[in-house]
Protein backbone atom coordinates (compact mmCIF):
# COMPACT_ATOMS: atom_id res chain seq x y z
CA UNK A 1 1.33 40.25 -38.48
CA UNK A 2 0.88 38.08 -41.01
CA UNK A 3 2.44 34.31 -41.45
CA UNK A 4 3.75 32.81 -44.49
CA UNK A 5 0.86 30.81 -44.72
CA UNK A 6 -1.52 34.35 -45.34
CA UNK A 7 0.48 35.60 -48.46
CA UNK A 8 0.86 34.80 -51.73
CA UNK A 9 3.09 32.23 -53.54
CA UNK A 10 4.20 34.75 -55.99
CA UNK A 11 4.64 37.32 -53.13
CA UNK A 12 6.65 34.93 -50.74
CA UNK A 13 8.84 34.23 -54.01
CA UNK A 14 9.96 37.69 -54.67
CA UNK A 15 10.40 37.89 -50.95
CA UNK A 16 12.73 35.23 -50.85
CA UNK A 17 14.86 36.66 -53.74
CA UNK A 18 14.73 40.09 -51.80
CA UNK A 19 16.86 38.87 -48.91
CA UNK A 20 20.51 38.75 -48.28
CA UNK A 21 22.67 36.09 -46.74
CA UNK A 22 23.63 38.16 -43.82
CA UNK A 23 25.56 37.97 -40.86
CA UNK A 24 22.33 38.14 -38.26
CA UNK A 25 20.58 35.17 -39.27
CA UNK A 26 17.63 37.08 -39.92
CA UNK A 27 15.47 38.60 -43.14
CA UNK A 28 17.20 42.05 -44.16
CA UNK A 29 16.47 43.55 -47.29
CA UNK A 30 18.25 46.46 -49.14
CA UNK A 31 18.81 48.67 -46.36
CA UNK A 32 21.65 50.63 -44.94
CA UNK A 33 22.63 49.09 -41.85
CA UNK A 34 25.89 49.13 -40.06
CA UNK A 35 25.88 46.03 -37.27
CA UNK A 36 25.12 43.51 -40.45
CA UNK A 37 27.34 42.09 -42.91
CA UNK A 38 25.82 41.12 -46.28
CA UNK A 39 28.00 37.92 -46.96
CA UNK A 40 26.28 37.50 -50.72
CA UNK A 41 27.12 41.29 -51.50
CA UNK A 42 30.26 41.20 -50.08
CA UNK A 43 31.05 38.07 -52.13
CA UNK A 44 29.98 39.17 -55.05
CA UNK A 45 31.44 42.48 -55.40
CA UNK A 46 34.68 41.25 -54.43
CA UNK A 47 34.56 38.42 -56.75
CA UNK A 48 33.73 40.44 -59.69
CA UNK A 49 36.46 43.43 -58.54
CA UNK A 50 39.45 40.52 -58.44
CA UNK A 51 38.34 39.35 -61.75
CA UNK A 52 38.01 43.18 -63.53
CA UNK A 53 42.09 43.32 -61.86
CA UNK A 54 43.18 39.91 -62.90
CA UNK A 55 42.04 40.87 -66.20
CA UNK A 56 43.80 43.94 -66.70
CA UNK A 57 46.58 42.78 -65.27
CA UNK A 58 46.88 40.06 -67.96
CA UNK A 59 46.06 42.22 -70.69
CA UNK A 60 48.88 44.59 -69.14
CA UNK A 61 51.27 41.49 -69.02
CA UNK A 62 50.18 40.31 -72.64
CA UNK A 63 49.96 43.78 -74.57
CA UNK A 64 52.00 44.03 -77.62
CA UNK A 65 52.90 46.98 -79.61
CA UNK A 66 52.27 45.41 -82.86
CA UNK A 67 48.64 44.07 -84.28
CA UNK A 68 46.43 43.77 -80.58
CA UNK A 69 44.54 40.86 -80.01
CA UNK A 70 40.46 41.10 -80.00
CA UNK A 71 40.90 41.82 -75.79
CA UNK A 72 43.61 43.96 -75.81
CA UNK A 73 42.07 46.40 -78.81
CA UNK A 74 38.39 46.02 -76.73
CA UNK A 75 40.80 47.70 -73.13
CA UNK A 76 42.31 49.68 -75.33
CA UNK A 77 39.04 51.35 -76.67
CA UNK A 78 37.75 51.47 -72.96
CA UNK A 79 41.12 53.28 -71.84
CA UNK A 80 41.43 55.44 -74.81
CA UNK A 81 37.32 56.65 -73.85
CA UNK A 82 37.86 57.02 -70.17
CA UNK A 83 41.51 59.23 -70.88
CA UNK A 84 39.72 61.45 -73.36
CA UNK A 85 36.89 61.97 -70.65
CA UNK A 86 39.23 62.04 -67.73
CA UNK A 87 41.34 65.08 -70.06
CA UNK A 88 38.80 66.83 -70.31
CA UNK A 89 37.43 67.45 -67.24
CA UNK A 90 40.63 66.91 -64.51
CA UNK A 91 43.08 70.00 -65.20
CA UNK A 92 45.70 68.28 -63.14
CA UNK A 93 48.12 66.25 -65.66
CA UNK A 94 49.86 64.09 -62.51
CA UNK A 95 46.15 63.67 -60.66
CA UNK A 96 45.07 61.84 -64.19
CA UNK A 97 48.25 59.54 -63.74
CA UNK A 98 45.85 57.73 -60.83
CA UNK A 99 42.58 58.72 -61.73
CA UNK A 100 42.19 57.79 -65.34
CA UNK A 101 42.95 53.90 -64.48
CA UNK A 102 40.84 53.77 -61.58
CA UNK A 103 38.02 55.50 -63.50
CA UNK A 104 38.70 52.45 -66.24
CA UNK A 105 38.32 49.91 -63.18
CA UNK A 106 35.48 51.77 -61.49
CA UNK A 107 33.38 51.55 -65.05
CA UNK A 108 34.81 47.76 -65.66
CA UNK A 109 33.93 46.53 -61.89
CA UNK A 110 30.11 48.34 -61.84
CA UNK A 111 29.43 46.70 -65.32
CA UNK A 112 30.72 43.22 -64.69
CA UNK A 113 28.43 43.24 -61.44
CA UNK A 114 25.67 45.05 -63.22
CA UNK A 115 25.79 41.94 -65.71
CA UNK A 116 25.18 39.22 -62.79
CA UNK A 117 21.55 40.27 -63.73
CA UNK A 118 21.19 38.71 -66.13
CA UNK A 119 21.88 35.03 -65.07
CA UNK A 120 18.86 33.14 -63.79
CA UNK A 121 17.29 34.53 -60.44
CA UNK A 122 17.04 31.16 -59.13
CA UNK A 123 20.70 29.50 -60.21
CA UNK A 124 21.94 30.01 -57.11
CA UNK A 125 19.02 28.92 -55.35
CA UNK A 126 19.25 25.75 -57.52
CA UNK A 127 23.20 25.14 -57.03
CA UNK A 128 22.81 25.44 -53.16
CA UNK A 129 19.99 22.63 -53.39
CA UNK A 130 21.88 20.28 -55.21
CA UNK A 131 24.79 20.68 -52.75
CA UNK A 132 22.11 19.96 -50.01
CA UNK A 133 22.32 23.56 -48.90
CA UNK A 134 19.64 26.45 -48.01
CA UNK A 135 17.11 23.95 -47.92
CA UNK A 136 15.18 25.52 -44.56
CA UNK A 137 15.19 28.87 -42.93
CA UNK A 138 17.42 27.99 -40.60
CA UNK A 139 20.05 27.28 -43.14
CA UNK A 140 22.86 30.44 -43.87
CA UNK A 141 22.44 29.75 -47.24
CA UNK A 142 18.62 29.55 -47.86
CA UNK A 143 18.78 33.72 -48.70
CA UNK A 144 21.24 34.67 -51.60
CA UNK A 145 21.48 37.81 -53.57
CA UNK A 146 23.73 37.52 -56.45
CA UNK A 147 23.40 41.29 -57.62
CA UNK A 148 25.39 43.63 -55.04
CA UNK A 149 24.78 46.62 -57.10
CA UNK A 150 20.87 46.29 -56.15
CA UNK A 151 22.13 46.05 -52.23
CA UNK A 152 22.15 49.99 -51.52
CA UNK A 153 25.04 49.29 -49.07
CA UNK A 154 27.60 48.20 -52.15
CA UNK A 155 26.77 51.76 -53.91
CA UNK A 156 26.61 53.42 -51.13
CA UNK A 157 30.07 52.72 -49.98
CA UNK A 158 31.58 53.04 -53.29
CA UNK A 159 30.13 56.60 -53.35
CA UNK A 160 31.50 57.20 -49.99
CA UNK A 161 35.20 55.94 -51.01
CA UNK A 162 34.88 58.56 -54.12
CA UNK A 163 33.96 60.98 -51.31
CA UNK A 164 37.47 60.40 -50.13
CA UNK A 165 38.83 60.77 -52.53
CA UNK A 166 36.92 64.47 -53.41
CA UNK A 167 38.59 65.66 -50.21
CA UNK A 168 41.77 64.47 -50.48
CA UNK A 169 42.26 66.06 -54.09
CA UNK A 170 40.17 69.03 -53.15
CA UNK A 171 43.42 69.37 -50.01
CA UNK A 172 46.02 68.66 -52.45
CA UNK A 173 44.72 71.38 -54.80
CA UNK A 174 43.91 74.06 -52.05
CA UNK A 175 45.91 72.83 -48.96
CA UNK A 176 44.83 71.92 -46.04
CA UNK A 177 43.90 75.47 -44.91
CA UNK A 178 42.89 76.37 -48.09
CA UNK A 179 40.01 73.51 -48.11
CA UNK A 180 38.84 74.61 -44.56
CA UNK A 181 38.99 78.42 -45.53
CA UNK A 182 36.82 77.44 -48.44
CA UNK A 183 34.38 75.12 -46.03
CA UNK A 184 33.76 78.11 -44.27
CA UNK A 185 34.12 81.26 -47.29
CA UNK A 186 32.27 80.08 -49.71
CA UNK A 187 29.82 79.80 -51.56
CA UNK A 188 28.69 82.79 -49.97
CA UNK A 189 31.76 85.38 -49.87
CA UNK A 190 31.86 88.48 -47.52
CA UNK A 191 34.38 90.13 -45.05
CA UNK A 192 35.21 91.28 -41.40
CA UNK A 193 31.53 90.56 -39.70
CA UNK A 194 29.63 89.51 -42.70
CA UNK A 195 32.07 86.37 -42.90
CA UNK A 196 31.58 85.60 -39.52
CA UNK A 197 27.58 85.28 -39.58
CA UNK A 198 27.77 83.71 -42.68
CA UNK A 199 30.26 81.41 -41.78
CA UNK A 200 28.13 78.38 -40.42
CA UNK A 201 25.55 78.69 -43.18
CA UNK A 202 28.61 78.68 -45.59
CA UNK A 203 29.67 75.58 -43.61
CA UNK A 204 26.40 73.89 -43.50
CA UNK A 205 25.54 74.11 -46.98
CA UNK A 206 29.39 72.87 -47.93
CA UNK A 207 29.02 69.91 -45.96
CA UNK A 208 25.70 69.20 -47.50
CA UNK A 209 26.31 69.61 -50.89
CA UNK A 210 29.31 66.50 -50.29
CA UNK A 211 26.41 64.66 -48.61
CA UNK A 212 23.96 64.91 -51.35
CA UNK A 213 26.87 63.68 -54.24
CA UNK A 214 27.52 60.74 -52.28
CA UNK A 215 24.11 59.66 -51.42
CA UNK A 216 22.68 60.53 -55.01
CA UNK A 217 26.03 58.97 -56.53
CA UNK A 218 25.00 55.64 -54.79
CA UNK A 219 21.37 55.90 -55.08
CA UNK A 220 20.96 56.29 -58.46
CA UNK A 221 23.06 53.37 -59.05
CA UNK A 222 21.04 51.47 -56.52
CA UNK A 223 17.40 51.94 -57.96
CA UNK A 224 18.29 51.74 -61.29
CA UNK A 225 19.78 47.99 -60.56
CA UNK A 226 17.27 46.97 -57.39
CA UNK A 227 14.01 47.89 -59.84
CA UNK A 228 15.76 45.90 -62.76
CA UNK A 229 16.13 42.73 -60.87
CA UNK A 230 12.44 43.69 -59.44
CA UNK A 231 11.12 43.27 -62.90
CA UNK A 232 13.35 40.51 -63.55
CA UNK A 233 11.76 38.69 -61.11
CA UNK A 234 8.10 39.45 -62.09
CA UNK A 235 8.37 38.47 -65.07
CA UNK A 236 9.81 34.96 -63.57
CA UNK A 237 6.43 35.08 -62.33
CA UNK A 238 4.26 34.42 -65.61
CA UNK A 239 6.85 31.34 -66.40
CA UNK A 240 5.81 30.14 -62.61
CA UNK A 241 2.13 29.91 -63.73
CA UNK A 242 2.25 26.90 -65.74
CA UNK A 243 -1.25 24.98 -64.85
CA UNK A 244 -1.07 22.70 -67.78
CA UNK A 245 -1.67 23.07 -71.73
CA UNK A 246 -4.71 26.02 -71.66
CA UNK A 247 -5.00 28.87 -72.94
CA UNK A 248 -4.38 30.97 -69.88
CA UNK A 249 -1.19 29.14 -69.16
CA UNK A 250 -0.04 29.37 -72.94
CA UNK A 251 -0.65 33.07 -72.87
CA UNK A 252 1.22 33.80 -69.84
CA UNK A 253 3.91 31.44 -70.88
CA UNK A 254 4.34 32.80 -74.50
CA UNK A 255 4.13 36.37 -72.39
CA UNK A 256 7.04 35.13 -70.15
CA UNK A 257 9.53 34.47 -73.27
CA UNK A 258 8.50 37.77 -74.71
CA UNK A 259 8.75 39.88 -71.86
CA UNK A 260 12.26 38.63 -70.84
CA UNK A 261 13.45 38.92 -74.18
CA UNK A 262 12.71 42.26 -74.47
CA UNK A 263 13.32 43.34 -70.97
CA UNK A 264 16.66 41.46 -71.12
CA UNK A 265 18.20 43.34 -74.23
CA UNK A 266 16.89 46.77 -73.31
CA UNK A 267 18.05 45.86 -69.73
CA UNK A 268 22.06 45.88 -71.88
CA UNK A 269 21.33 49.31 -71.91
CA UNK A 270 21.04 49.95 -68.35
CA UNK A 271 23.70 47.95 -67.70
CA UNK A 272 26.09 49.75 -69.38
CA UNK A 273 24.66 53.65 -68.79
CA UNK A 274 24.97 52.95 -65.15
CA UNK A 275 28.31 51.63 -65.25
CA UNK A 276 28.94 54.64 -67.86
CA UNK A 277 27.24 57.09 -65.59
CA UNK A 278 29.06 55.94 -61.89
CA UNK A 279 32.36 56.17 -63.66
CA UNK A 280 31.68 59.99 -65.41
CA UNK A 281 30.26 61.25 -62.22
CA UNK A 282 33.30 60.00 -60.15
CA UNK A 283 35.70 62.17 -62.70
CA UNK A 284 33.32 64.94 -62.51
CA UNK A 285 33.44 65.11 -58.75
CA UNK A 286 37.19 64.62 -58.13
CA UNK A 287 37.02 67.40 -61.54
CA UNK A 288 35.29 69.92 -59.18
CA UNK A 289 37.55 69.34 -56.11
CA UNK A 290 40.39 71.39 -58.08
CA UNK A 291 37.11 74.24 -58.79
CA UNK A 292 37.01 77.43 -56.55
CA UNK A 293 33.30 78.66 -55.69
């Protein structure tokens, strides 16, 4: 094993930046794990979903049928592009009644916590200092994770509450016995003994084709986010090798401003295309639930 006193500054930092505050006490990255709570994720996320709802809400309360002010018109554009997408791929008229805003909320909530990116890496670090907090290992608050989209465990259950929702409209399309029937008929369709050996491979393969939406649903939210705030952080790096006015230090300094420049506006991009993405693949999914193989 090695101690923090055999690795690298710069590999200690990112480290440190890599851990949640978490219910345990202990160093946990972004892994799945069910007997620890995330407090910084949890915060976050909930944070950001309360202010996407208090928004709308007050936009709702404010609208006006006459000339739209610049926040209104900007929900309305964002409503009008999530209703033409949810028309177009949910048949069901009174399904779109629920889905179409929660799509809108879904897209609103991953962007607004996509964007905690972009503040500073260390700001929280920073705040928690000045309030004489996090300033040992031993302190709750010496880990923070601002970014809950780059915890796999935020995506991950997100995914898993669209999952829900797959089955319930997949029951309320087919029934009850019409969902199991299909669990076990399709994709594969025979009769009398055929149906009966192919049954469990029927059942198998249904069971992990709703695994492999949910886990790729979250995941690809997840790595796109987690190796964004990765690069985020090493290019804090080069600003963290300041050893006075030389030309090495100039370089990598002048490197720094570049490099987060660039990797900051192309990193809008992401931002929104995941959001985008997370928010057509949840319509897509709840689409297919009213689809018979």
């Amino acid at each position: 094993m090695l101690s923090e006193g055999d690795i690298s500054p710069q590999s200690l930092y990112i480290q440190h930046h890599l851990v949640h505050m978490n219910s345990i006490g202990e160093p946990q990255g972004s892994i799945v794990q069910f007997n620890v709570i995330n407090f910084d994720s949890l915060f976050w996320s909930i944070l950001m979903g309360s202010l996407v709802v208090g928004l709308l809400l007050l936009v709702a309360r404010r609208a006006t049928s006459g000339v739209p002010g610049r926040f209104q018109a900007f929900v309305e554009i964002i409503l009008d592009m999530v209703d033409q997408q949810a028309v177009s791929i949910l048949p069901d008229e009174r399904s779109r009644v629920f889905v179409s805003p929660l799509a809108m909320t879904v897209f609103l909530w991953v962007l607004i916590m996509n964007s905690l990116d972009f503040l500073p890496v260390d700001l929280m670090s920073k705040i928690f200092n000045i309030m004489g907090l996090g300033l040992s290992h031993n302190d709750l608050f010496y880990y923070h994770r601002i970014l809950p989209t780059a915890d796999i465990n935020i995506p991950i259950g997100m995914s898993m509450g669209v999952l829900l929702l797959v089955i319930y409209y997949s029951i309320r399309s087919k029934s009850l016995v019409g969902f199991i029937k299909g669990m076990f008929t399709s994709p594969f369709h025979s009769k009398g003994f055929g149906l009966l050996f192919l049954a469990p491979a029927n059942f198998a393969l249904n069971v992990i084709e709703y695994l492999a939406k949910t886990v790729s649903l979250g995941m690809r939210l997840f790595g796109n986010m987690f190796a964004g705030e990765l690069i985020f952080m090493l290019i804090a790096l080069l600003g963290g090798s300041w050893t006075g006015l030389n030309f090495m230090s100039c370089s990598l300094g002048f490197a720094h401003i570049l490099a987060g420049s660039l990797w900051a506006m192309f990193h809008i991009l992401i931002v929104v295309l995941q959001a985008f993405i997370f928010m057509m693949l949840t319509l897509v999914y709840i689409g297919q639930a009213y689809e018979s193989h």
